[in-house]
Protein backbone atom coordinates (compact mmCIF):
# COMPACT_ATOMS: atom_id res chain seq x y z
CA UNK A 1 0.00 0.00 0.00
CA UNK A 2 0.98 3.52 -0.67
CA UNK A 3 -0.82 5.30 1.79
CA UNK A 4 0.23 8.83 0.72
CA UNK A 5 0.32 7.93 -3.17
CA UNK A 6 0.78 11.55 -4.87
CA UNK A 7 1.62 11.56 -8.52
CA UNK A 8 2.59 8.06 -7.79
CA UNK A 9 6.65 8.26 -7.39
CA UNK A 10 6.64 5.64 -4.90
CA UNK A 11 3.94 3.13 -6.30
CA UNK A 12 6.20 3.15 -9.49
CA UNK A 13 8.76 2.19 -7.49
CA UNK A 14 7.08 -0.66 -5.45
CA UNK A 15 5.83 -2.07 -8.83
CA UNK A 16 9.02 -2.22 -10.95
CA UNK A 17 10.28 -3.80 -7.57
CA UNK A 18 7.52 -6.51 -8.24
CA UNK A 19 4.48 -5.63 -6.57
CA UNK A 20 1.83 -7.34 -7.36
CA UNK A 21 -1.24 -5.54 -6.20
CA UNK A 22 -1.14 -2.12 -5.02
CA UNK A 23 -3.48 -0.07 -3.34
CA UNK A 24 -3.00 3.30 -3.50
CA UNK A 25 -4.62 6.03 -1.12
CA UNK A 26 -4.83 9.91 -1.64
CA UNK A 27 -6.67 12.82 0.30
CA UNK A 28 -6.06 15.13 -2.84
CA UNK A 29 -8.54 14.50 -6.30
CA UNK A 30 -6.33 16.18 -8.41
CA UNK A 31 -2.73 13.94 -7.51
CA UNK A 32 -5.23 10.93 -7.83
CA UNK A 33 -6.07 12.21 -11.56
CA UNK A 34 -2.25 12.46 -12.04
CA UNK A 35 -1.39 8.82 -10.54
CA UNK A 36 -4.02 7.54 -12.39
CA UNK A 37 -2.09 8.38 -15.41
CA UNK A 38 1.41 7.85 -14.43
CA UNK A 39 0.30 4.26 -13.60
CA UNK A 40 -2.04 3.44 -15.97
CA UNK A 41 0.54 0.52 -17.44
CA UNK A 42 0.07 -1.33 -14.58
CA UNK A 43 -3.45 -2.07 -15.14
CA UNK A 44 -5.58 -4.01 -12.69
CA UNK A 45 -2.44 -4.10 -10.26
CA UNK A 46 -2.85 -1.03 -9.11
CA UNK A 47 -6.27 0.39 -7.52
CA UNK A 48 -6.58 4.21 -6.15
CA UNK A 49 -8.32 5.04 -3.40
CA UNK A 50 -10.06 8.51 -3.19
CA UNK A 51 -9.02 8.43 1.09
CA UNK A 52 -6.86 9.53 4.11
CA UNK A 53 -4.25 7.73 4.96
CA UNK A 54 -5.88 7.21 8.56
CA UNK A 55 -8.83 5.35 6.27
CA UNK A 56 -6.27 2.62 5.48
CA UNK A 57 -7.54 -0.23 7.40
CA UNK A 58 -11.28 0.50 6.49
CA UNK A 59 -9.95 0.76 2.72
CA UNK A 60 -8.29 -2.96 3.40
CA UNK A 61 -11.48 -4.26 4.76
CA UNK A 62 -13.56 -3.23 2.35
CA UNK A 63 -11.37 -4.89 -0.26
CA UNK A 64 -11.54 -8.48 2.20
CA UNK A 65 -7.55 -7.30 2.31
CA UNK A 66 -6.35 -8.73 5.91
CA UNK A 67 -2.89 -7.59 5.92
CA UNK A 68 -0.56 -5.94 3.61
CA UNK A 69 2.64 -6.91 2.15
CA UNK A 70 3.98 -3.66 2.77
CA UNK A 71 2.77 -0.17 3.06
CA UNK A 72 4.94 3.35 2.79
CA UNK A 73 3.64 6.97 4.02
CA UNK A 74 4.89 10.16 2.37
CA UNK A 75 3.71 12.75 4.99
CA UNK A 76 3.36 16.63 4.38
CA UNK A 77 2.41 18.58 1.68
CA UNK A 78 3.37 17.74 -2.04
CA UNK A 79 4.96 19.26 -4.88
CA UNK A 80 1.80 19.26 -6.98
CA UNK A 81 0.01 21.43 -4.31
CA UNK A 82 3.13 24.08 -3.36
CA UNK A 83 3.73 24.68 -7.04
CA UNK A 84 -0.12 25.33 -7.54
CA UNK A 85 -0.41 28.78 -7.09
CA UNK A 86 -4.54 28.08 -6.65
CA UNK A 87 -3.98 25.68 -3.81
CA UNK A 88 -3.01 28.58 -1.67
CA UNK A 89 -0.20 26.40 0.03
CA UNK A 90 2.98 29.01 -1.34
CA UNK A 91 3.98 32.02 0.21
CA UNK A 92 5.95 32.60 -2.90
CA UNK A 93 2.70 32.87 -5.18
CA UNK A 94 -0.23 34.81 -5.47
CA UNK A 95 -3.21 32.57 -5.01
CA UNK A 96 -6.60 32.21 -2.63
CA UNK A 97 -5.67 31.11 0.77
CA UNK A 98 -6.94 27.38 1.23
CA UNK A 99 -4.27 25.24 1.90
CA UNK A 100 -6.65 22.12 1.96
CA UNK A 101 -5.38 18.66 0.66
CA UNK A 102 -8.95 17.77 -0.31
CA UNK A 103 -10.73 20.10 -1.78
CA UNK A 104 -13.85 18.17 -1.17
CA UNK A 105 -14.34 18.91 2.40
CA UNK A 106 -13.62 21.39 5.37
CA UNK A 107 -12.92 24.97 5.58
CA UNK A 108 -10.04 26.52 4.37
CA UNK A 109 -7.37 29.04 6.09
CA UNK A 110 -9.12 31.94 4.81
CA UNK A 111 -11.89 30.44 6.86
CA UNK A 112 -10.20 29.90 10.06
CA UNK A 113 -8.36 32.63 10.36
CA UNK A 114 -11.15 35.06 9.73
CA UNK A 115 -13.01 33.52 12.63
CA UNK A 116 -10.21 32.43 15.01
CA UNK A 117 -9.19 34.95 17.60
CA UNK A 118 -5.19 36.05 18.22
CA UNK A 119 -4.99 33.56 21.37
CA UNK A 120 -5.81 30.65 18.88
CA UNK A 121 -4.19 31.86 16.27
CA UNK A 122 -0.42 32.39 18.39
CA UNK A 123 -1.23 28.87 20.14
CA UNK A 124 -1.14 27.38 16.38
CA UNK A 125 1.22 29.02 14.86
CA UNK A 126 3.75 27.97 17.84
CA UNK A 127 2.52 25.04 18.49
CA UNK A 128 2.61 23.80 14.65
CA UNK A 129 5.40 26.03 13.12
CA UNK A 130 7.38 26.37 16.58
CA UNK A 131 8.11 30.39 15.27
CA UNK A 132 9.33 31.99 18.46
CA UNK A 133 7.81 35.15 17.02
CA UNK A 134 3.95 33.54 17.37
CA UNK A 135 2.23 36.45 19.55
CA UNK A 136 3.70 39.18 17.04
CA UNK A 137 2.57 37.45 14.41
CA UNK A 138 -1.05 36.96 15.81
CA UNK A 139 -1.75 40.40 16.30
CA UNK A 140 -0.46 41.21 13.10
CA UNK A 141 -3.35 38.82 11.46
CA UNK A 142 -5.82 40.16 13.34
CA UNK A 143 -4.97 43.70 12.95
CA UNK A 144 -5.00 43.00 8.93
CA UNK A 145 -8.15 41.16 8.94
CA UNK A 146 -9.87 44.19 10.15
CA UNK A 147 -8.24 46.09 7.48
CA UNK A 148 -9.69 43.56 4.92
CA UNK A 149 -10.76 40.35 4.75
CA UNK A 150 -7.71 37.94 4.50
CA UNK A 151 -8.32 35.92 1.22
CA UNK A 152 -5.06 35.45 -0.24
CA UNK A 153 -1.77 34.06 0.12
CA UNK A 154 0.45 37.93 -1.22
CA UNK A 155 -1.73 39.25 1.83
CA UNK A 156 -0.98 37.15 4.60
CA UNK A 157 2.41 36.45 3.68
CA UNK A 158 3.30 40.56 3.91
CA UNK A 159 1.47 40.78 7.41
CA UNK A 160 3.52 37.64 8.65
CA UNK A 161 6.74 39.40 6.85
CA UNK A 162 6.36 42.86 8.51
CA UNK A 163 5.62 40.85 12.21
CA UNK A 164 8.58 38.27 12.04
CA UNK A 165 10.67 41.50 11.37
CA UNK A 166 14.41 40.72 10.37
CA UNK A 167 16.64 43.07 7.92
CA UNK A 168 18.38 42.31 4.79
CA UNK A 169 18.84 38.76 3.44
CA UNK A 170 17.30 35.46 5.24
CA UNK A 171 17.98 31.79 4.34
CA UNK A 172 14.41 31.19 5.65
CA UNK A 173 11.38 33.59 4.64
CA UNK A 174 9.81 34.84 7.60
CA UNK A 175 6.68 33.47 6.40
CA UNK A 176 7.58 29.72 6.15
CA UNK A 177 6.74 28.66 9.55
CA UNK A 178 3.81 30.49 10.07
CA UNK A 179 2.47 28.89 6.63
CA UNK A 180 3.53 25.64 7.67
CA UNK A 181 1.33 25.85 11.21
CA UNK A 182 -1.17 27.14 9.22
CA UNK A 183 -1.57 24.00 6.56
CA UNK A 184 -0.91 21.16 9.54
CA UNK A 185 -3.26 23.07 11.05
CA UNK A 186 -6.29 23.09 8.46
CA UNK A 187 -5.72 19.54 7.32
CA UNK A 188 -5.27 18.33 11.13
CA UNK A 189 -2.17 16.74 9.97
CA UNK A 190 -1.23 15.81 13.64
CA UNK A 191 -4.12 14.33 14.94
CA UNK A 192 -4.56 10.56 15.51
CA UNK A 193 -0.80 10.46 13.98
CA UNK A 194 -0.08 8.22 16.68
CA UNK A 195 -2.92 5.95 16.29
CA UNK A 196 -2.46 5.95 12.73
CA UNK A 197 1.05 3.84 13.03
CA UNK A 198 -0.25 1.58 15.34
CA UNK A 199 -2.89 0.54 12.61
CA UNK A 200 -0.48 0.35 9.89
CA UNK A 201 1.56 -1.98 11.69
CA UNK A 202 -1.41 -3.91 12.59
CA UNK A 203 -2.42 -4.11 9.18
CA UNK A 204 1.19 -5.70 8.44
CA UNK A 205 1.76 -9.06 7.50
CA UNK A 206 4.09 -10.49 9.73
CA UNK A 207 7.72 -9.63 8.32
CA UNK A 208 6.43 -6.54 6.23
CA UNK A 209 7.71 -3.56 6.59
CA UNK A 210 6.02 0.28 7.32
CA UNK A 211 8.25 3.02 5.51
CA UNK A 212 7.32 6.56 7.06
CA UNK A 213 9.31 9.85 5.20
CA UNK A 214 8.67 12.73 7.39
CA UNK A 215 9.59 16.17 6.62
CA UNK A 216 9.70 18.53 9.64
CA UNK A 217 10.84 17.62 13.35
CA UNK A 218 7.46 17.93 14.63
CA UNK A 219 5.96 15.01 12.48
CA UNK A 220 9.15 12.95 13.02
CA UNK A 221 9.41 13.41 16.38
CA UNK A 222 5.88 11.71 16.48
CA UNK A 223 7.46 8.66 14.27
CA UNK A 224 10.33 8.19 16.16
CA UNK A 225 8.57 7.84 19.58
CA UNK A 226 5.50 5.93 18.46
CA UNK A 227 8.13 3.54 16.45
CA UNK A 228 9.83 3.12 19.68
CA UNK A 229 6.79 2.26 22.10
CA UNK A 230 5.77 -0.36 19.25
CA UNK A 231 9.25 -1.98 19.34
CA UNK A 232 9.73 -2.42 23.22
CA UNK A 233 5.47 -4.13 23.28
CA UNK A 234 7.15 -6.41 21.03
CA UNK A 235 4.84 -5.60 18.23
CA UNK A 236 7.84 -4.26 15.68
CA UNK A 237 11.59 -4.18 15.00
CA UNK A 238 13.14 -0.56 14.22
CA UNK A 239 15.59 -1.09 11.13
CA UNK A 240 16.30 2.81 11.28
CA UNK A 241 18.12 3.67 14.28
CA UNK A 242 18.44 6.69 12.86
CA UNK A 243 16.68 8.02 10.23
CA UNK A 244 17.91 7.76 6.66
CA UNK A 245 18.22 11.39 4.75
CA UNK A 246 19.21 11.86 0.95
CA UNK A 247 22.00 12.05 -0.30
CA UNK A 248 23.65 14.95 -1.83
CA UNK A 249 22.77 13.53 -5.56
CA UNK A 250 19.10 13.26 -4.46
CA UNK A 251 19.01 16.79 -3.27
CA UNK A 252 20.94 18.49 -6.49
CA UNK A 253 17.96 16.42 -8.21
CA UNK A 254 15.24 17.42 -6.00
CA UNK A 255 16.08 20.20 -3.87
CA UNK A 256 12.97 19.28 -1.90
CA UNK A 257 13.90 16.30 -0.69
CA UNK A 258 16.96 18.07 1.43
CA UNK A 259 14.95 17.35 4.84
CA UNK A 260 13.29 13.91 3.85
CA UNK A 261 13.29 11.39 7.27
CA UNK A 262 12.87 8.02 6.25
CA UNK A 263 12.25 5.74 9.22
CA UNK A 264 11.50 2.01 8.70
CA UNK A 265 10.06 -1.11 10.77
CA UNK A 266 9.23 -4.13 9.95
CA UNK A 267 6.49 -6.67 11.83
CA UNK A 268 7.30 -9.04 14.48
CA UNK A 269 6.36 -12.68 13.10
């Protein structure tokens, strides 16, 4: 299973390494649409699944699937949705602020930030981006809101810009960790994380193996501890003591992939 499937990268790979049936699970219509393609050679060995990730056992069951050979999660946002300037997930582009991985459902930032007040919105952008400068950065929305309505990306980026503060040149925008808090935040990309592993694994057939890539320390962090409390119940063996990062060929390739986690355990028989 590729729980996370995206324009199907992975469950290319897992095929040409002789899968024979994969299921593949997306949150986001439009990366289905492009899998669909990408894999459409495969034929009937590949299925995709219009789901969350956290869906994956009910996806199993409804197929009369008891356990899977092997199943890999590519967490965060995708490529596909930060270089869609309509998705609203760049600060970089101009586009209406949603930030949601499925379209199909739930309220977008616009949404909750026009509604949430500055306590809230500090709390998440701390809590999810871990930006020191949180309370600034708070007020700042709030203040612009009442200006005008917040509705797009440009918008929010300058009022997160002016509060982060910081002169001349910066390796990191000043807006990157507020817009991270804000997308974990309006596709609840923390919650049930936990209980999420422990259902992969359990939907492992004994000797399979769960392959997590993780892109920020707050997701990992989350891996690495849950991975650990499955290994000493006996339930899993951790093949990553530490986690596995690209190398530098990877990165001059795919500059995105610089802070890729990959952690990996495989089933106790």
């Amino acid at each position: 299973m590729d729980a996370t499937v995206g324009l199907g990268g992975h469950a290319s790979a897992l095929l040409s390494a002789g899968a024979g049936r994969l299921i593949g699970i997306d949150r986001d219509e439009a990366a289905l649409a492009l899998a669909r393609a990408a894999l459409a050679e495969a034929g009937n060995r590949v299925e995709l699944v219009h789901a969350n990730y956290r869906d994956l056992a009910r996806v199993l069951a409804a197929r009369g699937i008891s356990h899977a050979a092997g199943i890999v999660v590519d967490l965060g946002v995708s490529s596909l949705q930060l270089d869609d300037a309509t998705r609203g997930f760049s600060f970089r582009q101009s586009g209406p602020l949603d930030m949601r991985m499925d379209r199909s459902s739930g309220p977008t930032v616009a949404e909750l930030i026009a509604s949430a007040d500055e306590a809230t919105l500090a709390d998440v952008i701390w809590r999810f981006g871990e930006e020191r400068h949180a309370r600034r950065i708070a007020r700042a929305i709030v203040r612009a809101r009442a200006r005008q309505a917040l509705t797009e990306t440009g918008a929010l980026a300058s009022a997160v810009r002016a509060a982060a503060g910081g002169r001349g040149w910066q390796r990191i925008d000043p807006a990157t960790r507020t817009f991270q808090a804000l997308r974990i935040w309006v596709n609840r990309e923390l919650d049930g994380l936990e209980e999420f592993f422990e259902q992969a694994v359990a939907a492992l057939e004994p000797g399979a193996r769960l392959a997590v890539i993780a892109f920020h320390s707050l997701e990992d962090r989350v891996v690495k501890q849950t991975f650990r409390r499955l290994a000493a119940d006996g339930m899993v063996a951790v093949l990553t003591r530490k986690p596995i990062g690209p190398d530098e060929a990877e990165v001059q390739r795919n500059p995105r992939a610089r802070s890729a986690r990959l952690r990996v355990v495989e089933r106790a028989a």
